[in-house]
N, C-alpha and C. Protein backbone atom coordinates (compact mmCIF):
# COMPACT_ATOMS: atom_id res chain seq x y z
N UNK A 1 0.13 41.34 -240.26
CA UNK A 1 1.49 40.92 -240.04
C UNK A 1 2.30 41.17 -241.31
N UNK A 2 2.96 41.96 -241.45
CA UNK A 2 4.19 42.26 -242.29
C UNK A 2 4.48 41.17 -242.91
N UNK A 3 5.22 40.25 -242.33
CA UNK A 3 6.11 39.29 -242.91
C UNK A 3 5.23 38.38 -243.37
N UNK A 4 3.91 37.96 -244.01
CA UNK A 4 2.91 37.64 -245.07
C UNK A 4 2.85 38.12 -245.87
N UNK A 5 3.07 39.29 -246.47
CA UNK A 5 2.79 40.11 -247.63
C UNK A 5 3.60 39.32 -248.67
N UNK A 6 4.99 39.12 -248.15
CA UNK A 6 5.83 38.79 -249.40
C UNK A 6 5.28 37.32 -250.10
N UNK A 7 4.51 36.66 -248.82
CA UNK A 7 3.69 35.30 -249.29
C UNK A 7 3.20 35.23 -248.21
N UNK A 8 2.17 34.99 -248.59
CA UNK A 8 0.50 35.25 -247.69
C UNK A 8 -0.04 33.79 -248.26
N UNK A 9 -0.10 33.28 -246.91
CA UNK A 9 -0.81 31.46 -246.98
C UNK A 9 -1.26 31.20 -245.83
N UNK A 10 -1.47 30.27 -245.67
CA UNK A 10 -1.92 29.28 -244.60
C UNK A 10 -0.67 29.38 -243.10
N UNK A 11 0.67 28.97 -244.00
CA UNK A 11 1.48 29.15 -242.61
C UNK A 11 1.49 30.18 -241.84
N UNK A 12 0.76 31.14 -242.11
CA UNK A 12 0.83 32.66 -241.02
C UNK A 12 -0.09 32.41 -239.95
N UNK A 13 -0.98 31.80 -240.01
CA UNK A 13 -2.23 31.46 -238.96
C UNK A 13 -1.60 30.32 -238.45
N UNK A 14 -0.94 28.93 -239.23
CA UNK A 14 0.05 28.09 -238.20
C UNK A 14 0.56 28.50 -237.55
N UNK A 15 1.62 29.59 -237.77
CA UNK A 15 2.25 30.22 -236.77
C UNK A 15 1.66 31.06 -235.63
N UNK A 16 0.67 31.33 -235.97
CA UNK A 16 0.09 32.07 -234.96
C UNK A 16 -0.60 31.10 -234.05
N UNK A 17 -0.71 29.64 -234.48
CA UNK A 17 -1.44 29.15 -233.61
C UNK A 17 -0.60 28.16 -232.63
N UNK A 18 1.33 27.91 -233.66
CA UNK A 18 1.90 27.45 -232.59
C UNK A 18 2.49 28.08 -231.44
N UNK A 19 2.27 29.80 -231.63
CA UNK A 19 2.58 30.87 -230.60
C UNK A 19 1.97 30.91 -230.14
N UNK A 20 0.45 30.38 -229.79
CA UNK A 20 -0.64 30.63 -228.89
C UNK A 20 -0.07 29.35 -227.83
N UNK A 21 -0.26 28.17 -228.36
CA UNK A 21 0.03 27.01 -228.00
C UNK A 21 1.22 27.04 -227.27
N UNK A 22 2.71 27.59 -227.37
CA UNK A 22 3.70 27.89 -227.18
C UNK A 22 3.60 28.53 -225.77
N UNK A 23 2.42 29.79 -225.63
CA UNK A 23 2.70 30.71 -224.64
C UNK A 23 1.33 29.79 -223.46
N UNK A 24 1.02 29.58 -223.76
CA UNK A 24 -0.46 28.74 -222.97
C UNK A 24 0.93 27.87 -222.28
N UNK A 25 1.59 26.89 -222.74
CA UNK A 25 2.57 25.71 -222.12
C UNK A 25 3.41 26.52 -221.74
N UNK A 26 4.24 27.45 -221.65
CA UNK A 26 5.52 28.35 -220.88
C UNK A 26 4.75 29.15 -219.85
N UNK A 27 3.07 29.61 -220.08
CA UNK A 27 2.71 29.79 -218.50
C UNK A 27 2.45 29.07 -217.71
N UNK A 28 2.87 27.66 -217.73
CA UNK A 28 2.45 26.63 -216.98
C UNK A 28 3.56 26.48 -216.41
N UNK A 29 5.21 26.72 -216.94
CA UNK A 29 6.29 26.20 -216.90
C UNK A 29 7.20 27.25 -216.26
N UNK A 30 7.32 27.35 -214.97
CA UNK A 30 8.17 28.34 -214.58
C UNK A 30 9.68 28.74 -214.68
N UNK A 31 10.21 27.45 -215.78
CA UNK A 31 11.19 27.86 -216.46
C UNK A 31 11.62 28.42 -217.71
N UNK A 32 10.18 28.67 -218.01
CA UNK A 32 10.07 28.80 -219.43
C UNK A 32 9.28 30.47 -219.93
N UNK A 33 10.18 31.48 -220.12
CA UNK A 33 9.22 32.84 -220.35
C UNK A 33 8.56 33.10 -221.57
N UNK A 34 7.29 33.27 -221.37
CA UNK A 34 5.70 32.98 -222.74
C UNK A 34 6.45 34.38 -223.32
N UNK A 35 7.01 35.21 -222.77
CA UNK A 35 7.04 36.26 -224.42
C UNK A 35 7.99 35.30 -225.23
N UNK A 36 9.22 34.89 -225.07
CA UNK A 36 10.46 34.21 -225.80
C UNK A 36 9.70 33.25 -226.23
N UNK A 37 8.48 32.39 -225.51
CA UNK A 37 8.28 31.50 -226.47
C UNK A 37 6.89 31.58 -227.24
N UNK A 38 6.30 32.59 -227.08
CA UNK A 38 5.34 33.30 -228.30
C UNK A 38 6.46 33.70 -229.53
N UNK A 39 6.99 33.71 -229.32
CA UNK A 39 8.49 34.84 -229.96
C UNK A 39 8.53 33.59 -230.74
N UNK A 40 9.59 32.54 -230.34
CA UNK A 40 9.41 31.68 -231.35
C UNK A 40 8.74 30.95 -232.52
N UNK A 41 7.64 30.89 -231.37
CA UNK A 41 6.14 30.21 -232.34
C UNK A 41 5.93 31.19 -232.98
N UNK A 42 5.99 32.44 -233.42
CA UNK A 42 5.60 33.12 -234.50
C UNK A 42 6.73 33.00 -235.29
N UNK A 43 8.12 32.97 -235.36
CA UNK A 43 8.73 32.92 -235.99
C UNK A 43 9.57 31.67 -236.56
N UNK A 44 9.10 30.91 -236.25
CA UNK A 44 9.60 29.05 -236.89
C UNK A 44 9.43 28.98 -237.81
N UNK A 45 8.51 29.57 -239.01
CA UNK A 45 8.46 29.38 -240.20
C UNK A 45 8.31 30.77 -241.02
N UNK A 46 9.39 31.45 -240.07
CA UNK A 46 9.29 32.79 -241.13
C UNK A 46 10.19 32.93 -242.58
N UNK A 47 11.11 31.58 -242.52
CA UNK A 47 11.61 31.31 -244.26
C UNK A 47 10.87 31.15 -245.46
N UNK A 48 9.33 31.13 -244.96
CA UNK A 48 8.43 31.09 -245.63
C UNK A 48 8.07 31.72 -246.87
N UNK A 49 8.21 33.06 -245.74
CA UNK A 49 8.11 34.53 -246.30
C UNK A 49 8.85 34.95 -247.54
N UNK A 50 9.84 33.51 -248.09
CA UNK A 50 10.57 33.91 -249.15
C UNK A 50 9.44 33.22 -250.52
N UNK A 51 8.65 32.18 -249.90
CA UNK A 51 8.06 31.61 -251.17
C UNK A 51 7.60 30.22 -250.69
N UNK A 52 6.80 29.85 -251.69
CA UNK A 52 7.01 27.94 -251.28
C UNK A 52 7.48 26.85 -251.13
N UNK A 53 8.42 26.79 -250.02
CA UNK A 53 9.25 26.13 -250.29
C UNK A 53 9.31 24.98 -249.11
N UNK A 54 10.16 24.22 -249.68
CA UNK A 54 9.97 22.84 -248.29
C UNK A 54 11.27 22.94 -247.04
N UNK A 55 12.05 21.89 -247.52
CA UNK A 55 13.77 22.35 -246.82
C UNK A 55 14.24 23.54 -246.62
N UNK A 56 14.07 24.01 -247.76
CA UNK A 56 14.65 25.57 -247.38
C UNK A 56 13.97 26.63 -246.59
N UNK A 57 12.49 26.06 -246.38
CA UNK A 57 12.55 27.05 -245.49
C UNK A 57 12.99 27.30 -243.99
N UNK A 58 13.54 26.34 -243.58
CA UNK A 58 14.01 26.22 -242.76
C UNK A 58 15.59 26.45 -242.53
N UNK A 59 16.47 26.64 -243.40
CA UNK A 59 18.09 26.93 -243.64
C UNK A 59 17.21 28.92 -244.11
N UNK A 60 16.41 29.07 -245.10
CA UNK A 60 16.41 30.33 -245.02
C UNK A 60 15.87 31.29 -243.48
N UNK A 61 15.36 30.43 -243.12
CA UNK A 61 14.40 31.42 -242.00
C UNK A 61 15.71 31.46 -240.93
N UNK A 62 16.38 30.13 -240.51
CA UNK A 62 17.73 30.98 -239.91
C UNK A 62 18.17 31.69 -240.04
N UNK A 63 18.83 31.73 -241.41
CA UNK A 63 19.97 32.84 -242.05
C UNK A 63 18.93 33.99 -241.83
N UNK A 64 17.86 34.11 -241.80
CA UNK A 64 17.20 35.81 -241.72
C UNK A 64 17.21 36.14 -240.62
N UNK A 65 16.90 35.16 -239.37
CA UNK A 65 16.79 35.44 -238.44
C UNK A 65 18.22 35.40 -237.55
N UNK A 66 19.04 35.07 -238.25
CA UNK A 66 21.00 35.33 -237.68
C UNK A 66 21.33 36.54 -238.00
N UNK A 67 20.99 37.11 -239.13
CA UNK A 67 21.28 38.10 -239.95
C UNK A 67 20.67 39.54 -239.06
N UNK A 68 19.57 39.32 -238.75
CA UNK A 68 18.71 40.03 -237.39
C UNK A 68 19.52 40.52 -236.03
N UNK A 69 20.23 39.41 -235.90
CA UNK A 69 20.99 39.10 -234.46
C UNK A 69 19.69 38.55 -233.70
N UNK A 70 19.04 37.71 -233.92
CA UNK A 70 17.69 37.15 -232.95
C UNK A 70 18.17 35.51 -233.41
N UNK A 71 19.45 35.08 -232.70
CA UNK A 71 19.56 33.68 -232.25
C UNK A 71 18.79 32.55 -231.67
N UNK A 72 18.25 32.99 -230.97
CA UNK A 72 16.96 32.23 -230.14
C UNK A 72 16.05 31.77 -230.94
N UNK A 73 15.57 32.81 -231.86
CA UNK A 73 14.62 32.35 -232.85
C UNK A 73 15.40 31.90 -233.70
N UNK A 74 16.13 32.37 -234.41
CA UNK A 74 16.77 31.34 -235.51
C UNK A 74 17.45 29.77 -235.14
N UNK A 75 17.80 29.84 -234.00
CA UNK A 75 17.79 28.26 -233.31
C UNK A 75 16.59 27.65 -233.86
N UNK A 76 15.50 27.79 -233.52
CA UNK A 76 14.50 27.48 -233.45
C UNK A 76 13.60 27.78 -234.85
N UNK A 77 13.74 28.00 -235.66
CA UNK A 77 13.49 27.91 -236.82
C UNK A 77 14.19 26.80 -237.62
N UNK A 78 15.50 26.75 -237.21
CA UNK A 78 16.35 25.43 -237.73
C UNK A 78 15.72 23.91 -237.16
N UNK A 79 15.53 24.33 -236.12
CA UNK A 79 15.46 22.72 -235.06
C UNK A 79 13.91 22.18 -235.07
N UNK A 80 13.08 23.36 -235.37
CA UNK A 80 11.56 22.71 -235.75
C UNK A 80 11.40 21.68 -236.72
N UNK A 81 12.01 21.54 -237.32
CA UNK A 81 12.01 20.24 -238.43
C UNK A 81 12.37 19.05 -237.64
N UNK A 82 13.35 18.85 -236.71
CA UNK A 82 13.85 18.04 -236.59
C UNK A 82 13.86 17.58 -235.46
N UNK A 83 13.10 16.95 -234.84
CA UNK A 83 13.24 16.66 -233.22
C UNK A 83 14.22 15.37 -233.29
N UNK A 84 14.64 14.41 -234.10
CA UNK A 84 15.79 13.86 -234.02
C UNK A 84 17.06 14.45 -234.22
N UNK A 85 16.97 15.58 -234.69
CA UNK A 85 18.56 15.78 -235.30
C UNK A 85 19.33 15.45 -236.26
N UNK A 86 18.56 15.36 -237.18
CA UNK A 86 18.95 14.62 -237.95
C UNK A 86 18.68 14.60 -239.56
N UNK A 87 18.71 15.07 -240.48
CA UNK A 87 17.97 14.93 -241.78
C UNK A 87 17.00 14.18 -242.65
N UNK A 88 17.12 13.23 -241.44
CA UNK A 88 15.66 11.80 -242.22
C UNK A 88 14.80 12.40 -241.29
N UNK A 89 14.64 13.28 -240.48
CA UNK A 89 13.35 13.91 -240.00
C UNK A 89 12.79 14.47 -240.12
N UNK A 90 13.45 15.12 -241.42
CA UNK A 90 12.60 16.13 -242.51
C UNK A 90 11.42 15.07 -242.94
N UNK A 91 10.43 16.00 -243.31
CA UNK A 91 8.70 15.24 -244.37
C UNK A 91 8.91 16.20 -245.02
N UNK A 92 9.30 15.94 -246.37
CA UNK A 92 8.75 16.66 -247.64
C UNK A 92 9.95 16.96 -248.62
N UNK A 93 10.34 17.85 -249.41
CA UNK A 93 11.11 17.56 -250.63
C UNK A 93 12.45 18.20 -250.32
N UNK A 94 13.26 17.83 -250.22
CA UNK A 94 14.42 17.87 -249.88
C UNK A 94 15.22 19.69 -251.39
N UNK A 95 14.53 20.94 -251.63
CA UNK A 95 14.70 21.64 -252.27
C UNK A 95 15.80 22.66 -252.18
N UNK A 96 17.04 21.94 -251.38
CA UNK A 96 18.15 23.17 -250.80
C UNK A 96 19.42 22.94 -251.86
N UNK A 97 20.26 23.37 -252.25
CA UNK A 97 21.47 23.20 -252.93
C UNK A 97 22.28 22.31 -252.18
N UNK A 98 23.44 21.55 -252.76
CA UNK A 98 23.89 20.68 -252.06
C UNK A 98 24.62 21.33 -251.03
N UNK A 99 25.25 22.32 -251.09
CA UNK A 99 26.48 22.97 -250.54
C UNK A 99 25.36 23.74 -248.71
N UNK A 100 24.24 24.11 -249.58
CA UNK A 100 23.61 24.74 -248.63
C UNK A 100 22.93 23.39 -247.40
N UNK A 101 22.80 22.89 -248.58
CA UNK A 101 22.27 21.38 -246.91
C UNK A 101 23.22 20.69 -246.60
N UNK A 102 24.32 20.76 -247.11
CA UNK A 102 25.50 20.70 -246.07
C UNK A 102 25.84 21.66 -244.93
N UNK A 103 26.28 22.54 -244.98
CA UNK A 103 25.60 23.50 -244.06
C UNK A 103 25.15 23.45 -242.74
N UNK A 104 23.49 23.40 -243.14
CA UNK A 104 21.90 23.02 -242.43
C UNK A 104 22.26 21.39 -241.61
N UNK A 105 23.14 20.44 -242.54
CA UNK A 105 23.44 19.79 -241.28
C UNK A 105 24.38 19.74 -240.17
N UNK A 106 25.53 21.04 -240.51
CA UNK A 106 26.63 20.63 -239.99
C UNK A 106 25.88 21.22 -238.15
N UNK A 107 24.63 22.42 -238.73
CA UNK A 107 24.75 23.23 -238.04
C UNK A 107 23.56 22.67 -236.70
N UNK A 108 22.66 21.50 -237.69
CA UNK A 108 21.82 20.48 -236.63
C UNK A 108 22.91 19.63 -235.88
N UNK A 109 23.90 18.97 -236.40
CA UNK A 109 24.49 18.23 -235.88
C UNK A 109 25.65 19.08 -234.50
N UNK A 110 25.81 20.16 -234.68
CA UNK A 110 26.40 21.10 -233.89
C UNK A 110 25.22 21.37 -232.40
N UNK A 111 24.09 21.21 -232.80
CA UNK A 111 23.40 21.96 -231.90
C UNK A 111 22.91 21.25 -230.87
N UNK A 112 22.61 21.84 -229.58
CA UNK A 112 22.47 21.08 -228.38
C UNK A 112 20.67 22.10 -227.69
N UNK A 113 19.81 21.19 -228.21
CA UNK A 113 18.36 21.77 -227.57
C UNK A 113 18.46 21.89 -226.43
N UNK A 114 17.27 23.08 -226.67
CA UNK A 114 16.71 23.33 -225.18
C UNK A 114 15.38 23.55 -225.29
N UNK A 115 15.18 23.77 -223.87
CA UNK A 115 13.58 23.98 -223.84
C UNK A 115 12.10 24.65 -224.37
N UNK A 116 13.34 25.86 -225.43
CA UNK A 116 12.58 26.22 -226.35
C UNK A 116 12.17 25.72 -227.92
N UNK A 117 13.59 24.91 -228.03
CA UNK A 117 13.27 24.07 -229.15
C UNK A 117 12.41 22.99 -229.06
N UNK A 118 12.39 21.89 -227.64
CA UNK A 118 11.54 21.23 -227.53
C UNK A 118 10.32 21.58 -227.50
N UNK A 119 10.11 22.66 -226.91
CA UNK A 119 8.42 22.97 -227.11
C UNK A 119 8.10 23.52 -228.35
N UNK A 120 8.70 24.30 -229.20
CA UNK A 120 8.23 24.72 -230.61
C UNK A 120 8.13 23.66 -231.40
N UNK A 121 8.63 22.42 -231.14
CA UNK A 121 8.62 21.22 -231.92
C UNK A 121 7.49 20.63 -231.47
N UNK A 122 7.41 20.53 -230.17
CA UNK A 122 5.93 20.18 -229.93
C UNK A 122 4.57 21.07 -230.49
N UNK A 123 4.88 21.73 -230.21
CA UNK A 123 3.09 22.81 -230.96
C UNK A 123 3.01 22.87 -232.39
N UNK A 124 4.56 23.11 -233.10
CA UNK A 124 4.11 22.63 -234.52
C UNK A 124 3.67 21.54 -234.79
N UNK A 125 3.73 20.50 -234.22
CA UNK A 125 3.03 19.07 -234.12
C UNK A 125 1.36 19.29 -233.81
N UNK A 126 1.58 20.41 -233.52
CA UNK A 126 -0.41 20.12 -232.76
C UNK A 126 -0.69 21.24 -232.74
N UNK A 127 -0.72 22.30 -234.20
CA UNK A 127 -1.07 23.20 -234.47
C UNK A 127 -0.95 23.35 -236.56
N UNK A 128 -2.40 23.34 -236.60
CA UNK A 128 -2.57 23.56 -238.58
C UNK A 128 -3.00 25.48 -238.50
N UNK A 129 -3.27 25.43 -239.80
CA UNK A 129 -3.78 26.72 -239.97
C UNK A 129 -5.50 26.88 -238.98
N UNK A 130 -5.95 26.00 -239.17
CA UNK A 130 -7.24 26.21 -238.71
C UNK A 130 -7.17 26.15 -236.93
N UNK A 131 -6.73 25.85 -236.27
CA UNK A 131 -6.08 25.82 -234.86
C UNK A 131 -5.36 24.75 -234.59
N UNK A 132 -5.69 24.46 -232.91
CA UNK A 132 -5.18 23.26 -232.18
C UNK A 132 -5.74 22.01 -232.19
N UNK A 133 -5.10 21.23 -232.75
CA UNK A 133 -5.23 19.84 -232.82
C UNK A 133 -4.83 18.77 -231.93
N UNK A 134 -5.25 17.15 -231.61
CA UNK A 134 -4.55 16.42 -231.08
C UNK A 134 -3.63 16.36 -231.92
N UNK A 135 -2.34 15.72 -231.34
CA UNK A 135 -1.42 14.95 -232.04
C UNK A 135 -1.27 14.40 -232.82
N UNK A 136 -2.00 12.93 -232.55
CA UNK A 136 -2.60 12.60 -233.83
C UNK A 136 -3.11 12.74 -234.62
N UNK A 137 -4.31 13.46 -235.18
CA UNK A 137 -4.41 14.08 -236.12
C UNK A 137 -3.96 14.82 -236.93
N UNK A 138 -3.07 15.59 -236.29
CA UNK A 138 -1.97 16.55 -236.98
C UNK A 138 -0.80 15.58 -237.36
N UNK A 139 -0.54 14.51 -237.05
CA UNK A 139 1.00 13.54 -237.31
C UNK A 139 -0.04 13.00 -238.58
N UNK A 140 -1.12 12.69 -238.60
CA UNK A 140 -1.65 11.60 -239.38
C UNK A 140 -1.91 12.70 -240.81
N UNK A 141 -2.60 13.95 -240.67
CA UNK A 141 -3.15 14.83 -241.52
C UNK A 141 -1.47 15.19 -242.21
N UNK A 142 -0.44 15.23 -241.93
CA UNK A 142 1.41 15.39 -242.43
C UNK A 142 1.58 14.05 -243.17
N UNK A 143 0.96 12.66 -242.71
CA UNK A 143 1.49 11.37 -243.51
C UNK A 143 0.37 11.78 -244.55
N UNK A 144 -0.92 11.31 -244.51
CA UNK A 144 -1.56 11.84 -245.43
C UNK A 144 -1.34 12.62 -246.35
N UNK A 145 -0.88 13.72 -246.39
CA UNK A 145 -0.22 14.77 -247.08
C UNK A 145 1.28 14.36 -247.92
N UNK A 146 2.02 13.58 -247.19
CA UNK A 146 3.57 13.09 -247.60
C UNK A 146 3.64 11.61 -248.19
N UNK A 147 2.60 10.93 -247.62
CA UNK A 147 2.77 9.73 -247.61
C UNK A 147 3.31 9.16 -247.13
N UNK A 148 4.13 9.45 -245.65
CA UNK A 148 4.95 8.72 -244.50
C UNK A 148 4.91 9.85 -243.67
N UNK A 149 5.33 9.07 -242.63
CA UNK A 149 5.52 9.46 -241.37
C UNK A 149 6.57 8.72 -240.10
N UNK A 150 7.75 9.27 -240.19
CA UNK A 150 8.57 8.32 -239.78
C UNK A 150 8.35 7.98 -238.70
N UNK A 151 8.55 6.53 -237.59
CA UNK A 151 7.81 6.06 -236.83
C UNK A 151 8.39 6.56 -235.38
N UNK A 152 9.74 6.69 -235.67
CA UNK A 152 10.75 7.33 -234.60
C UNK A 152 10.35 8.99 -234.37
N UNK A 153 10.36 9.45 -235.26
CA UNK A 153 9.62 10.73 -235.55
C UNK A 153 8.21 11.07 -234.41
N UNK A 154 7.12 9.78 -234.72
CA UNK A 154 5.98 10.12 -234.20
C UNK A 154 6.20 9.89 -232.62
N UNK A 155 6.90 8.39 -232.47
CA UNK A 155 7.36 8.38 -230.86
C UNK A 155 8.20 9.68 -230.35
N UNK A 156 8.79 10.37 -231.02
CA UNK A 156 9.46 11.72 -230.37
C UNK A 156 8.35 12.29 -230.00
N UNK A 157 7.66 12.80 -231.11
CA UNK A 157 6.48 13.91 -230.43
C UNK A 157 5.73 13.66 -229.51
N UNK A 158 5.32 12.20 -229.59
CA UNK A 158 4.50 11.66 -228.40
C UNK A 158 5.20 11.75 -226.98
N UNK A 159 6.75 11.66 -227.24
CA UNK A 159 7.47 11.65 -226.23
C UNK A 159 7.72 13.16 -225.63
N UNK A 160 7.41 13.85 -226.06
CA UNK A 160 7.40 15.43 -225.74
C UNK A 160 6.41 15.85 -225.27
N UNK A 161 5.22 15.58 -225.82
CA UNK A 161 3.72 15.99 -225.33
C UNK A 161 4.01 15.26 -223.85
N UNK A 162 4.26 14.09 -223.62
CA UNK A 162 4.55 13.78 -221.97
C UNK A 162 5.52 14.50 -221.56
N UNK A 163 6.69 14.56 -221.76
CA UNK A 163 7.67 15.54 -220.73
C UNK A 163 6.79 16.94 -220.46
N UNK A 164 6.01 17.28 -221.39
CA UNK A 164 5.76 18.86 -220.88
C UNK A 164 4.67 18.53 -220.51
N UNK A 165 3.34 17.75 -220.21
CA UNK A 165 2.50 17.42 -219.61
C UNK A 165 2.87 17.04 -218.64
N UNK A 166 4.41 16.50 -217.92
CA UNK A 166 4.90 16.00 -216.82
C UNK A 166 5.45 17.66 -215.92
N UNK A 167 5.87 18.39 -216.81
CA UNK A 167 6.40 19.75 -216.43
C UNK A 167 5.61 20.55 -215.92
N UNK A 168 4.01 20.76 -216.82
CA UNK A 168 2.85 21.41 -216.51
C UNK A 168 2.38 20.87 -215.24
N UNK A 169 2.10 19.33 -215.01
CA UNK A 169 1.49 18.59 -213.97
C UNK A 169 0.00 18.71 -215.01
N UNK A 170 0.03 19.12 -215.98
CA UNK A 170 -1.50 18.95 -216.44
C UNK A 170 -1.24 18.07 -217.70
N UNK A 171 -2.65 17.51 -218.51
CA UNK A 171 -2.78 17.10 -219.52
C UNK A 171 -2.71 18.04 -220.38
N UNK A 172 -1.81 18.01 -221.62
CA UNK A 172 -1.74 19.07 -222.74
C UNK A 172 -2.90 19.81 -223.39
N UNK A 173 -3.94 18.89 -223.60
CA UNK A 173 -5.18 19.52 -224.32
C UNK A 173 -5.94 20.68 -223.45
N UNK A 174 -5.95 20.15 -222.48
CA UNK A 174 -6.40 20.83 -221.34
C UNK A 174 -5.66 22.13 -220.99
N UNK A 175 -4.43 22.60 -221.33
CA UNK A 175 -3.76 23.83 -221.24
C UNK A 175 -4.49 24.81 -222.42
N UNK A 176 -4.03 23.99 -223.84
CA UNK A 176 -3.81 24.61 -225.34
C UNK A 176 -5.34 24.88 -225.87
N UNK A 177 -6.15 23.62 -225.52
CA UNK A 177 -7.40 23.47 -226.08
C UNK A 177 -8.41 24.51 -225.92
């Protein structure tokens, strides 16, 4: 994959494993088409590709992916952080310029999800470098790592893994696993 070279880590196999996860749940979902949302899951954390970074990679991986003309994904590179909407739903170091995370919020607070953002928010939840995870483990293995885990935060994801387990008619593990 190309877009590792410039930084080659761990998040390239995340991504690949929330695009697996991604396209397994959109063939279940007949509103939902597995190339667009393989598409995403590979590209949610392609701001990466600039370096190590926390906040920003998420304001950069838009702007690359606007800059592209591939909206869909750059939606969705923005909104993976945040299943509230909000900036306290970020985990981890807040590394953007002021002017630039002004910005990054005007442009969360502008935005109205859909079904592709909800599910890329879900699989990054239940997808590490090494594969697919429960939920929990993956929410708990992020506090561990941060030292919090906001509580509204974890009821979202939990609250998502049911809507699309309600969408599928199946249990989630049982699709992804």
């Amino acid at each position: 994959m190309r877009r590792g070279k410039q930084n080659p880590g761990p998040w390239i196999r995340h991504s690949e494993f929330v695009a697996e996860a991604a396209g397994k749940i959109a063939s279940q979902c007949p509103d939902l088409d597995v190339e667009q949302a393989v598409i995403c899951g590979l590209l949610h954390d392609i701001g990466r590709r600039y370096g190590v970074t926390y906040l920003a990679h998420v304001y950069d991986g838009y702007r690359y992916l606007m800059e592209l003309g591939w909206e869909r994904a750059a939606r969705v590179a923005l909104s993976h952080s945040f299943n509230l909407r909000q900036m306290e739903d970020y985990i981890g170091k807040f590394d953007l310029e002021d002017e630039d995370q002004k910005v990054l919020e005007e442009l969360l607070g502008n935005m109205e999800y859909d079904e592709y953002d909800y599910l890329i928010q879900l699989c990054d939840a239940i997808a590490t470098a090494e594969g697919i995870v429960p939920l929990n483990e993956r929410m708990n293995d992020v506090k561990s790592r941060y030292g919090y885990y906001p509580q509204e935060k974890w009821d979202r994801n939990i609250a998502l893994k049911e809507y699309f387990e309600k969408k599928m008619g199946k249990p989630l593990y049982e699709v992804v696993m």
